[in-house]
Protein backbone atom coordinates (compact mmCIF):
# COMPACT_ATOMS: atom_id res chain seq x y z
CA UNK A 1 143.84 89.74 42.58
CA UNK A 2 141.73 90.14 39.43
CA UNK A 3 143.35 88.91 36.05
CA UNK A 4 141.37 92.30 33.93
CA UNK A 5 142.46 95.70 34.36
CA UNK A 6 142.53 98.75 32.25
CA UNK A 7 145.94 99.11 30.61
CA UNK A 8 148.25 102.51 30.38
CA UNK A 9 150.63 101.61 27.35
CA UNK A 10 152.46 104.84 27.74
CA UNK A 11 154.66 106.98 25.30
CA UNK A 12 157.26 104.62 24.67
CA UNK A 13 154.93 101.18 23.96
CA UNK A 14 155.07 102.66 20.14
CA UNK A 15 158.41 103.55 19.75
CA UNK A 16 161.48 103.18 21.69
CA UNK A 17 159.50 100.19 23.97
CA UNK A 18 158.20 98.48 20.86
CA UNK A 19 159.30 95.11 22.01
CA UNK A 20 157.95 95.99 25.52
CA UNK A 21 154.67 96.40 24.38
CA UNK A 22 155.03 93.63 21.94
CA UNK A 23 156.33 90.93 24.37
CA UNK A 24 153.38 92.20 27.02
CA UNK A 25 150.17 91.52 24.51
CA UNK A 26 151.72 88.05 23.71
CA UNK A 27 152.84 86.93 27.17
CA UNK A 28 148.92 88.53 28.01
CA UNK A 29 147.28 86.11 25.48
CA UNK A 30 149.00 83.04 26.60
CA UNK A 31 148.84 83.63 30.49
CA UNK A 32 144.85 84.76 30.59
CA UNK A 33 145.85 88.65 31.08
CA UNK A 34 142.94 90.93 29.84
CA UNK A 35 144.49 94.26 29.51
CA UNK A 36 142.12 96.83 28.80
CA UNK A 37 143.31 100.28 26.96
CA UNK A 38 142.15 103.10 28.51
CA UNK A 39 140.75 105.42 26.10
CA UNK A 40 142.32 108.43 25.42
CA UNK A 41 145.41 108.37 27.55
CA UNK A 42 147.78 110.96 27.47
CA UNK A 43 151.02 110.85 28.30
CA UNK A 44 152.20 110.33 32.18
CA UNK A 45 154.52 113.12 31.99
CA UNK A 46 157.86 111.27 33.40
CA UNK A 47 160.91 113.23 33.75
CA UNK A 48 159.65 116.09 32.56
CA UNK A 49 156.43 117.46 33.60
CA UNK A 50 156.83 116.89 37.10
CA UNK A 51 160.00 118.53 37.05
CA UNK A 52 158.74 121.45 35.70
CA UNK A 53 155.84 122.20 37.61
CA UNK A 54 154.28 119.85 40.18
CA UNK A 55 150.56 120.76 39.36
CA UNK A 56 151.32 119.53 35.58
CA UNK A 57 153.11 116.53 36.59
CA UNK A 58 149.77 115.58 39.29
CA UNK A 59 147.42 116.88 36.61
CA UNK A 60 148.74 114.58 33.43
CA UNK A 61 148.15 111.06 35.07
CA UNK A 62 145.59 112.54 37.11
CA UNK A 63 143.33 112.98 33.23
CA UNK A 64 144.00 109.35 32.82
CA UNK A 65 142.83 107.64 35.92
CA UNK A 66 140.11 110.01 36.15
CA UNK A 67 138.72 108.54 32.40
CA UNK A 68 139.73 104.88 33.36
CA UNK A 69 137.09 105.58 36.24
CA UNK A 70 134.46 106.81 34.21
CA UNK A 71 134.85 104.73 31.03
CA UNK A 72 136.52 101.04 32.87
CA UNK A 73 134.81 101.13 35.91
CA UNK A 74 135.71 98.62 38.41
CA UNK A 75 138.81 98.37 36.71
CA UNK A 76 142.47 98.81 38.77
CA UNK A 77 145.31 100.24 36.61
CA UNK A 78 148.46 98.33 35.18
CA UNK A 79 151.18 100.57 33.65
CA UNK A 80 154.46 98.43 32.23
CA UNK A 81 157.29 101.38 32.03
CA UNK A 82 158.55 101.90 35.67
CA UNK A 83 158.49 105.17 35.38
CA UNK A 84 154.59 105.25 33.98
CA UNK A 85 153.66 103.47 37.19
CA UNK A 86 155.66 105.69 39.14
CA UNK A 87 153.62 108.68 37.83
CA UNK A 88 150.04 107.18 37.93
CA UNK A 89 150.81 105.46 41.76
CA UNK A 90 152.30 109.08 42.65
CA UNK A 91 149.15 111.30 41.72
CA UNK A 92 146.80 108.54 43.29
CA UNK A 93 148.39 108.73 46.22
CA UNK A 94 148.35 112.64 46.41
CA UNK A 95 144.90 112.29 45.59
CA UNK A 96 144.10 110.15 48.22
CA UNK A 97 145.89 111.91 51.00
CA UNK A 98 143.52 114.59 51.86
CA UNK A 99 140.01 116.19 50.26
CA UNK A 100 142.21 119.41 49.80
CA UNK A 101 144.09 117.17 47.20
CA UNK A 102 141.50 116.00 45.48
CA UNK A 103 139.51 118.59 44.81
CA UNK A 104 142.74 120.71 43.90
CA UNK A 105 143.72 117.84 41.14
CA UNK A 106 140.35 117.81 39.53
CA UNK A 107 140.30 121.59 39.39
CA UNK A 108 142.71 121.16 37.15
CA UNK A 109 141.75 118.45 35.27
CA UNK A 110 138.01 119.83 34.93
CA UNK A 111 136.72 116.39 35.88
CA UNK A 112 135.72 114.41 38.59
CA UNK A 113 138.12 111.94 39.80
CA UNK A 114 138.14 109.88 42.92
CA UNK A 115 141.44 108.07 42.97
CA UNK A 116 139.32 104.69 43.35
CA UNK A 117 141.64 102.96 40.85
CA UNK A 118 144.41 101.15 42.35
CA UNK A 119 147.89 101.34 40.19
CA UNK A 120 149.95 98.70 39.36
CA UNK A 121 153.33 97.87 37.83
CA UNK A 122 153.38 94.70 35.71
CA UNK A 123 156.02 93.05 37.38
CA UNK A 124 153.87 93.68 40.20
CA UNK A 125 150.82 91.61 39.14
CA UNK A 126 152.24 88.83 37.64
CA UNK A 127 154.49 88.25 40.79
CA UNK A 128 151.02 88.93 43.18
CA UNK A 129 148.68 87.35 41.26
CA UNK A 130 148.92 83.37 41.69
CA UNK A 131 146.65 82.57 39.07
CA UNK A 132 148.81 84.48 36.36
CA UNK A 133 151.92 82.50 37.97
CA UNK A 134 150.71 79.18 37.77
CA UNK A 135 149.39 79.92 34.34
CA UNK A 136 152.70 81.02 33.72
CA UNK A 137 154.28 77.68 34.93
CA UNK A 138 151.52 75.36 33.25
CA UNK A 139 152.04 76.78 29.71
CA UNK A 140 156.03 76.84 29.47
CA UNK A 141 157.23 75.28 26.04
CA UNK A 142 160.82 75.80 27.07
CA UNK A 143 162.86 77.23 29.80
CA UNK A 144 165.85 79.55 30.27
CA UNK A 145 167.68 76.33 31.56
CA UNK A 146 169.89 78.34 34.10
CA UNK A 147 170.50 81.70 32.19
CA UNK A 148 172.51 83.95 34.40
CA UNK A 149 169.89 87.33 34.71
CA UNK A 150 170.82 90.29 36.26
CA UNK A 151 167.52 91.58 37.27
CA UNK A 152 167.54 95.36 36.96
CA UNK A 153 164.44 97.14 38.41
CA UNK A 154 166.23 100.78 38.34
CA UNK A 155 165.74 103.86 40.15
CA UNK A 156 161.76 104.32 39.74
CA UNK A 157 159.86 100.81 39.91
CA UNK A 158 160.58 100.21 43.82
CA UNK A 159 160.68 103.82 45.10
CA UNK A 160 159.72 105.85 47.23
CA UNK A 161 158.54 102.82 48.92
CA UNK A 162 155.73 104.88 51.09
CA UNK A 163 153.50 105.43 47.68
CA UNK A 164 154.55 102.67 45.40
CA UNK A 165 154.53 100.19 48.40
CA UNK A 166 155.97 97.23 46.22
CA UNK A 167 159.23 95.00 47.08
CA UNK A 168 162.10 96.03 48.68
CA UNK A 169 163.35 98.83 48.14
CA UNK A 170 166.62 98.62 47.90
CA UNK A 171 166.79 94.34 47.14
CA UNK A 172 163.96 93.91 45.57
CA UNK A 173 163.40 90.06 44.28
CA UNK A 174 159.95 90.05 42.36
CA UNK A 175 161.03 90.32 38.80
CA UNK A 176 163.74 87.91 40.17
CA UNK A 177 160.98 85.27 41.12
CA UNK A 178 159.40 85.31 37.96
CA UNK A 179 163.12 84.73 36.20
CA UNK A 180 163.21 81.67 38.40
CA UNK A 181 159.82 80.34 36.94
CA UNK A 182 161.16 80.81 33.72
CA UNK A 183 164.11 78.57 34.36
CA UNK A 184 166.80 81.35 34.45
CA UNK A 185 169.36 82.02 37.56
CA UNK A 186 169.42 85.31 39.15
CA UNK A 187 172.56 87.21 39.87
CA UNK A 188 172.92 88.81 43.53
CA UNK A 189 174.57 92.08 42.48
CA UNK A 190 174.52 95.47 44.15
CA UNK A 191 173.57 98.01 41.12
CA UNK A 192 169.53 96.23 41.10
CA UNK A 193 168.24 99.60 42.16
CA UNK A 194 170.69 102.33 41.13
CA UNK A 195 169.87 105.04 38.38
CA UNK A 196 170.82 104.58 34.43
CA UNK A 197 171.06 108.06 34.02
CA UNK A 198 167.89 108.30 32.79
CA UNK A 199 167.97 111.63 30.21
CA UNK A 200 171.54 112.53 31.30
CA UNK A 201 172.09 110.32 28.65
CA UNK A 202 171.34 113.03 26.27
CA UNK A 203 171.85 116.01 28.71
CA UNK A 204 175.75 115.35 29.86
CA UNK A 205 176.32 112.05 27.98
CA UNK A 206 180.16 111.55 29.34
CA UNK A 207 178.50 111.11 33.07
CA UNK A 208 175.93 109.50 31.49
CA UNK A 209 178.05 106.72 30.29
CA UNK A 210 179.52 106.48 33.40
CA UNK A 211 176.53 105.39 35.36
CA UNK A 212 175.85 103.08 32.66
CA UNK A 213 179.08 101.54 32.61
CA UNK A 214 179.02 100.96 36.67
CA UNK A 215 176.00 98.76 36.00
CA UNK A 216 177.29 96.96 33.30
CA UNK A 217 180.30 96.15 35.17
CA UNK A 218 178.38 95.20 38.46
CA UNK A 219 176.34 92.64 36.27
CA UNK A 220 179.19 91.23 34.65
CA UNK A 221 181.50 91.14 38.08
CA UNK A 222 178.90 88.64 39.34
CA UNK A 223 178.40 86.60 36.88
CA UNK A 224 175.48 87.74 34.71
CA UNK A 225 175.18 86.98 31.18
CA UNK A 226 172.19 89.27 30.32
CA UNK A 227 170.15 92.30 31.73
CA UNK A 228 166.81 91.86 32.43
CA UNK A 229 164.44 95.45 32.70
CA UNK A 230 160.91 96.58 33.09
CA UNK A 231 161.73 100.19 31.86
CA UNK A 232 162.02 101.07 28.66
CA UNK A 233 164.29 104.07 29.45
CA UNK A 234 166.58 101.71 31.17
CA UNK A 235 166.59 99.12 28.34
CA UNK A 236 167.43 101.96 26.09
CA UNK A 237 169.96 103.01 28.07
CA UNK A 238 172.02 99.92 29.04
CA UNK A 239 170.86 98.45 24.87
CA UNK A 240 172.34 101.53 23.30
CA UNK A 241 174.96 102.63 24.86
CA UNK A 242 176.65 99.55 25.47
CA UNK A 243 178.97 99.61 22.18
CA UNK A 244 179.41 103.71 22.86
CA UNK A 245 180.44 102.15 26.64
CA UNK A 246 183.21 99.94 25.42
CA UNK A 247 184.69 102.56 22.92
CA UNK A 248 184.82 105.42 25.63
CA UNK A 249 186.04 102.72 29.16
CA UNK A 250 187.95 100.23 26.64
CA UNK A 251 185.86 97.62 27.95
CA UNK A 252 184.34 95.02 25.91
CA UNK A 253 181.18 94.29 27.72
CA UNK A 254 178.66 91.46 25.82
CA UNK A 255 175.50 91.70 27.58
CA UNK A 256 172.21 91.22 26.13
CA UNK A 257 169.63 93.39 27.74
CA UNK A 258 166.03 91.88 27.61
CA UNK A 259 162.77 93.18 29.01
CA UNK A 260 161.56 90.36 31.41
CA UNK A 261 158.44 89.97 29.19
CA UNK A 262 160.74 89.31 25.93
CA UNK A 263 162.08 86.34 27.57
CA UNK A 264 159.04 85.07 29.47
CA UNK A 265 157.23 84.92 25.97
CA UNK A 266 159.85 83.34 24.20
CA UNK A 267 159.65 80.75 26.83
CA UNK A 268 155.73 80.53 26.42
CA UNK A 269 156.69 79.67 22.38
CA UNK A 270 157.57 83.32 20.75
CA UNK A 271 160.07 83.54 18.08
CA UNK A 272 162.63 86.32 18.76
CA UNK A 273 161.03 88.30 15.44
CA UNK A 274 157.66 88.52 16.89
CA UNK A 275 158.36 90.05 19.87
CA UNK A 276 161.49 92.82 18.48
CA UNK A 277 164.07 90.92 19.80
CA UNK A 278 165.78 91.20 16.84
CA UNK A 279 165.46 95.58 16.90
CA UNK A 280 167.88 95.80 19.94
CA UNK A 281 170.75 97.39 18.98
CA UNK A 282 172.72 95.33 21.06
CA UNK A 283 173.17 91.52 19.36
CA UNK A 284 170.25 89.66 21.29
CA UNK A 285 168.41 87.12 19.28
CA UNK A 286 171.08 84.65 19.57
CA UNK A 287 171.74 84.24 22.97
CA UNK A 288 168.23 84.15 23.78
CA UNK A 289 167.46 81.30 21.39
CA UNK A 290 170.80 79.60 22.67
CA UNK A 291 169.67 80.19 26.10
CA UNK A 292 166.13 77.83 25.57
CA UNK A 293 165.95 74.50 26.66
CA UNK A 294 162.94 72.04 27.09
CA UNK A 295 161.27 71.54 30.15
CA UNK A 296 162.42 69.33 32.80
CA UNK A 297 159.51 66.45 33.25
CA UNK A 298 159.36 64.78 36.58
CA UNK A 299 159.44 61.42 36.10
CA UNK A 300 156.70 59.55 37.10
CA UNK A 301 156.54 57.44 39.98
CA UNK A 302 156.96 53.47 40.09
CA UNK A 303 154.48 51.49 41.74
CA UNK A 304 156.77 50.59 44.48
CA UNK A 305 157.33 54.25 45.54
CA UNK A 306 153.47 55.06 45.34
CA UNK A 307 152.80 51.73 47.87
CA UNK A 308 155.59 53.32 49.95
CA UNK A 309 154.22 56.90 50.28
């Protein structure tokens, strides 16, 4: 897999997924991650458009992959917001399905576009791409020295498995593997996959709260001692409405909830201030720094063990 592709930031990368977007162009720089902007995006249309009307939910990413192909040519897609990716992968797949499709999607967007792009979720590339990993590995400063991560990939990043054909479904274990590299010890728990409520939140915020709450309480049941996203819907979520979770459940839940980037760049030398760490709204700078510990170094071999092998 290629270490350049053209880059959807989405909606969120400038406001509510600041940090997002601010851990992803530093853990980019130090790993050898070219992400290209596509010009002109729009937004993807999540949890909105699509529910509304399916040609304008098709049609929205549709506009975008259609200019990545005529402006980045040659260039596959990386979207970092789980539900961005879960737009973008849906209309390519449409797309690709029939003729019919195709020529029906760029009817409406009043350009040519061939659904040559491939989509990917970041998670997705760094865990593929070996290069990336072992860049990942080699330029470590510290590790998470056995940080207890409850990996939460949500309802959007893994599903429907037939178009976004990534991980399991319902246990998937790539953002997981990539905690590992970092130094930090995944949690098996059993809420990995289900939904944060997404804009129930703001729709019917008691049931809301609810869903949120059953995750926290999953996470800290096993053991966990931070969250770990790629969505920055989910982060939201889980970040602020932890405090309005203990008030309503009288529960007094202290978990940290990261984006998996945050902590992989902290790890690659990133102070908690340059990546928005410190804008959570849950407390999070501390435990991250307290969480960092130097690299383990083999140590090197004595001459009577190199004879021997």
């Amino acid at each position: 897999m290629t270490t350049e592709f053209a880059y959807f930031p989405g909606c969120a990368s400038c406001s509510t997924g600041l940090s997002y977007e601010m851990s992803t162009q530093y853990l980019s720089k130090q790993i050898g991650l070219t992400l290209k902007e596509i010009p002109d995006w729009n937004c993807c249309g999540a949890s909105a458009a699509h529910l509304i009307n399916h040609d304008l939910g098709l049609a929205l990413p549709a506009r975008s992959l259609a200019i990545t192909e005529e402006k980045l040519p040659g260039l596959d897609v990386v979207a970092t917001c789980a539900a961005c990716f879960a737009r973008l992968k849906t209309t390519q797949h449409y797309v690709n399905q029939s003729p019919k499709n195709r020529s029906h999607i760029e009817g409406l967007i009043e350009r040519e576009y061939r659904g040559e792009a491939n989509v990917y979720g970041l998670v997705q590339v760094l865990h593929q791409n070996e290069d990336l990993k072992e860049a990942l590995v080699a330029n470590l400063k510290k590790t998470l020295g056995g940080l207890k991560v409850a990996c939460y990939y949500g309802c959007m990043l893994v599903r429907p498995i037939e178009v976004v054909q990534f991980d399991d479904e319902e246990n998937p274990q790539s953002m997981d593997d990539l905690m590992r590299l970092a130094g930090a010890e995944p949690v098996d728990w059993a809420f990995k996959t289900e939904c944060c409520g997404a804009s129930l939140q703001v729709t019917c915020p008691v049931t809301g709260k609810v869903m949120v709450e059953k995750i926290l309480h999953n996470a800290q049941e096993n053991g966990a001692e931070v969250i770990v996203t790629a969505c920055p819907l989910c982060q939201l979520n889980l970040d602020m409405r932890e405090k309005e979770v203990n008030r309503m459940a009288g529960t007094s839940y202290d978990l940290p909830v990261y984006y998996f980037t945050e902590l992989l760049s902290m790890c690659l030398g990133a102070s908690p201030k340059q990546l928005g760490i410190d804008k959570h709204y849950h407390p999070a700078v501390v435990c991250a720094e307290s969480s960092l510990k130097d690299p383990v170094v083999p140590e090197a071999e004595s001459d009577e063990e190199v004879l021997a092998s």
